[in-house]
C-alpha atoms as a PDB file:
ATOM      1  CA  UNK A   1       0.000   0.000   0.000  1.00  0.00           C
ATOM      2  CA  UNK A   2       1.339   3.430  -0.805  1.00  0.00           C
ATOM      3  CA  UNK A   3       2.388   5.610   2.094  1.00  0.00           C
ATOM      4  CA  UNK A   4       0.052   7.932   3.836  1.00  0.00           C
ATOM      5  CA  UNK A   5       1.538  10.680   6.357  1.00  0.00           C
ATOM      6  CA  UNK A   6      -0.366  12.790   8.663  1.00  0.00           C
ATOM      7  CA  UNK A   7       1.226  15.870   9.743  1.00  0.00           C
ATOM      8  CA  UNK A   8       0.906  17.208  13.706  1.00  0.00           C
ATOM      9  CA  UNK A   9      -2.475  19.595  12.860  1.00  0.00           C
ATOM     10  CA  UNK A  10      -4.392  16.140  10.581  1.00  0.00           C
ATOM     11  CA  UNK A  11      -3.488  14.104  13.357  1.00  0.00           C
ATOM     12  CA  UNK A  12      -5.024  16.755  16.178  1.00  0.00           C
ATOM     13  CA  UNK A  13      -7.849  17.603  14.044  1.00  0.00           C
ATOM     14  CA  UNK A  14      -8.855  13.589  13.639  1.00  0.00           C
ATOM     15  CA  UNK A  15      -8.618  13.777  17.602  1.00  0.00           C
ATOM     16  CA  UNK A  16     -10.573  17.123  18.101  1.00  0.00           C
ATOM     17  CA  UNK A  17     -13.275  15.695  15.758  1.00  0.00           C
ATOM     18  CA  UNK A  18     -13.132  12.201  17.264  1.00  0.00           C
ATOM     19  CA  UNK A  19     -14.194  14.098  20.399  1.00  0.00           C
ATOM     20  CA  UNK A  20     -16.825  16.052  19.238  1.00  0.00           C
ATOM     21  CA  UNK A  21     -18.351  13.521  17.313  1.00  0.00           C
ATOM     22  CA  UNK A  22     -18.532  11.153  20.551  1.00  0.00           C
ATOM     23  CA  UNK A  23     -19.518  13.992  22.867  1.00  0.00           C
ATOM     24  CA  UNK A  24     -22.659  15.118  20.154  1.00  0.00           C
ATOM     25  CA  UNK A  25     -23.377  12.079  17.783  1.00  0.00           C
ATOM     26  CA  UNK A  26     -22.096   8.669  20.258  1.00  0.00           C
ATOM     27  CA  UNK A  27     -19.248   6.799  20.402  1.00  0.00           C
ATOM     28  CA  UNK A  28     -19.963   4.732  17.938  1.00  0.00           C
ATOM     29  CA  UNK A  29     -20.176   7.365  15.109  1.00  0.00           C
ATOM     30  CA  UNK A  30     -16.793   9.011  16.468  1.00  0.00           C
ATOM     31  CA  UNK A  31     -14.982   5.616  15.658  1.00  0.00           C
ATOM     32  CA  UNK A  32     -17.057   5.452  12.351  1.00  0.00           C
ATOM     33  CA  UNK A  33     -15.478   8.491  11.447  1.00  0.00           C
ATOM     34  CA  UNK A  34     -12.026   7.601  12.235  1.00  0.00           C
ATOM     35  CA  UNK A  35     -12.395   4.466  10.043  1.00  0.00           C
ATOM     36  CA  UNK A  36     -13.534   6.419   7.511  1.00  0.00           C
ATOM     37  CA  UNK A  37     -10.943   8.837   7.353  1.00  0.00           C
ATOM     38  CA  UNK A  38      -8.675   6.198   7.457  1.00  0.00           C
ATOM     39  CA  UNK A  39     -10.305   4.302   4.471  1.00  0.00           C
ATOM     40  CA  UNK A  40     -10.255   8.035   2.398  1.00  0.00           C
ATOM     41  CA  UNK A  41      -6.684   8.328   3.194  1.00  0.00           C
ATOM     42  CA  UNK A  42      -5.626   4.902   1.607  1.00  0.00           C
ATOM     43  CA  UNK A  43      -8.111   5.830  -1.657  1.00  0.00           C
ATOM     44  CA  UNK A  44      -6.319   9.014  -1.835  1.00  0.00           C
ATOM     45  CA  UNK A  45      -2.773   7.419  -1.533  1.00  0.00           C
ATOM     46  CA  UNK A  46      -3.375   4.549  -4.120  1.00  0.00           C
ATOM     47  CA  UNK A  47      -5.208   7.669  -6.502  1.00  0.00           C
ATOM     48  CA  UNK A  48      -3.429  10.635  -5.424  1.00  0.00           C
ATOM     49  CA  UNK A  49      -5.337  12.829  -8.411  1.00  0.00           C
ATOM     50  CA  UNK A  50      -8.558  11.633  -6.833  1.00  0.00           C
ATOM     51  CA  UNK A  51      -9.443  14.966  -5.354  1.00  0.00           C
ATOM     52  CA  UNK A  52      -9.924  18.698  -6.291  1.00  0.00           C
ATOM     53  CA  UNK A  53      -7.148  20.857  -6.662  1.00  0.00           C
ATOM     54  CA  UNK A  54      -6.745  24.194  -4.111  1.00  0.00           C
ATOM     55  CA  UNK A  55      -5.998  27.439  -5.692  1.00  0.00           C
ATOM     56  CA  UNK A  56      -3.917  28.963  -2.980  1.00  0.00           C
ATOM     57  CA  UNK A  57      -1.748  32.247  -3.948  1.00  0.00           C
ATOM     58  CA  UNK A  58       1.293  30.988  -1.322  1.00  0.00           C
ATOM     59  CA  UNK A  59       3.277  28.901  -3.208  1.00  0.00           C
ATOM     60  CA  UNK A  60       3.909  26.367  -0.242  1.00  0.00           C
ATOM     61  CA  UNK A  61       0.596  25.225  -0.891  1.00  0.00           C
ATOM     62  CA  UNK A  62       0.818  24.371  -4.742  1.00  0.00           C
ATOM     63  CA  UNK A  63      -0.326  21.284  -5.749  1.00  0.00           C
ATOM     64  CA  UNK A  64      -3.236  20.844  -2.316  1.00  0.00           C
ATOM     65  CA  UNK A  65      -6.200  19.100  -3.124  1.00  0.00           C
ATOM     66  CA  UNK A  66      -9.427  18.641  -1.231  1.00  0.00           C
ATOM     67  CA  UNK A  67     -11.358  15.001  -1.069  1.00  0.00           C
ATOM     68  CA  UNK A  68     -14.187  14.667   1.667  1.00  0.00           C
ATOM     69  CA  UNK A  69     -14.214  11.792   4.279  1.00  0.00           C
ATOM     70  CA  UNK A  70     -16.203   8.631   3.160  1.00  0.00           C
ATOM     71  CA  UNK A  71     -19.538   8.811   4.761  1.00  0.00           C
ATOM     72  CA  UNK A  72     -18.481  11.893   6.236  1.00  0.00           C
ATOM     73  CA  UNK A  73     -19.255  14.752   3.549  1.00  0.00           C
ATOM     74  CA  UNK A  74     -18.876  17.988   5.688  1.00  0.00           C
ATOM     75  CA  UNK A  75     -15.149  16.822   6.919  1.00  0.00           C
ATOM     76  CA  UNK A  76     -12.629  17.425   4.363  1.00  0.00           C
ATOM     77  CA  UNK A  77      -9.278  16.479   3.512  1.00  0.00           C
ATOM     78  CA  UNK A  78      -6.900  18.689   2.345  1.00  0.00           C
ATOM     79  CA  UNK A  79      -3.583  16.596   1.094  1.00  0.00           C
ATOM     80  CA  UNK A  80      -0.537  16.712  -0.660  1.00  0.00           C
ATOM     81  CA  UNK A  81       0.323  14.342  -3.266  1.00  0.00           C
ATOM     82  CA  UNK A  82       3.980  12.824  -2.698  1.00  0.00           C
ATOM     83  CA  UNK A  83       5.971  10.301  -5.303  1.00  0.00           C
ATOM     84  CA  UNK A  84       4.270   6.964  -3.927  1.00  0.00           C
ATOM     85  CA  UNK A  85       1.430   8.043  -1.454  1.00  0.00           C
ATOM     86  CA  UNK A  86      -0.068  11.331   0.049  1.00  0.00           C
ATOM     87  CA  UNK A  87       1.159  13.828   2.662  1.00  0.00           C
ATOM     88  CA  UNK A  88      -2.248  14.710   4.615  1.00  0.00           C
ATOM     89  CA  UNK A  89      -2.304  18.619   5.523  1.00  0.00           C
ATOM     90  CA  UNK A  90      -5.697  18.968   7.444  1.00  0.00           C
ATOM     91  CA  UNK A  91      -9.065  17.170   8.195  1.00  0.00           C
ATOM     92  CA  UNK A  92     -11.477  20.047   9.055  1.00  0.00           C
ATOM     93  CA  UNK A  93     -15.242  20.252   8.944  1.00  0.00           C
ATOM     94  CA  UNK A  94     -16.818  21.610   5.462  1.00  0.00           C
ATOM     95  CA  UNK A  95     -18.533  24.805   7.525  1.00  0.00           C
ATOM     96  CA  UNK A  96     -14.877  26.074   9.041  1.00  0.00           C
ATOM     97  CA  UNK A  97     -12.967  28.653   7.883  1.00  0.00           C
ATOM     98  CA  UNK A  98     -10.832  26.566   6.234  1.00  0.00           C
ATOM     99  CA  UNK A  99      -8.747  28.990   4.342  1.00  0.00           C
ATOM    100  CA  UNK A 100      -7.602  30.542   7.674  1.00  0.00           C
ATOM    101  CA  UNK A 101      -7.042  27.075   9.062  1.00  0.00           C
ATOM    102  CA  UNK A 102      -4.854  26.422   6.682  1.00  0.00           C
ATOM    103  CA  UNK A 103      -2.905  29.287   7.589  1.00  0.00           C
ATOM    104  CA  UNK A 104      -2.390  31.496   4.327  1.00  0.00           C
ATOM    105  CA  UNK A 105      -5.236  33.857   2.386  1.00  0.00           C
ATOM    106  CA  UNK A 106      -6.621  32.264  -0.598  1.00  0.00           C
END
């Protein structure tokens, strides 16, 4: 299976909505989620051209794509394709300012 890498903020937003999810939907829904995400993440590294590119201006982020979490259509993933597999960036809910949490102006 190709590679999948989570940087520090995918793997603290999985937890944060983990949490929530448990807290306001059950437990049983939070780990849904998580096996979901996990399931989108190995799609996305065997097809890393699955999802929808990012225009971003800052050139760090050239080449981001979006893909939403299976099941899950209000949490997206934003990514990184790498030679092999996928670097994922973020996991944050559809509704979020996502363009802030991301850290740079569209």
């Amino acid at each position: 299976m190709p590679p999948v890498t989570k940087r520090a903020a995918a793997r603290h937003d999985l937890v944060e909505h983990f949490l929530y999810l448990a807290e306001n939907a059950g437990l049983a829904v939070a780990e849904r989620f998580l096996s979901r995400a996990e399931a989108s993440f190995t799609d996305l590294a065997r097809q890393p051209m699955l999802g929808a590119p990012v225009t971003l201006k800052h050139p760090d982020l050239a080449g981001m794509r979006k893909w939403q979490v299976r099941d899950f259509d209000n949490h997206l993933v934003f990514y990184e394709p790498r030679p092999g597999g996928v670097s994922i960036v973020r996991v944050l809910h559809a509704a979020s300012d996502w363009w802030s949490l991301l850290g740079f102006e569209a």
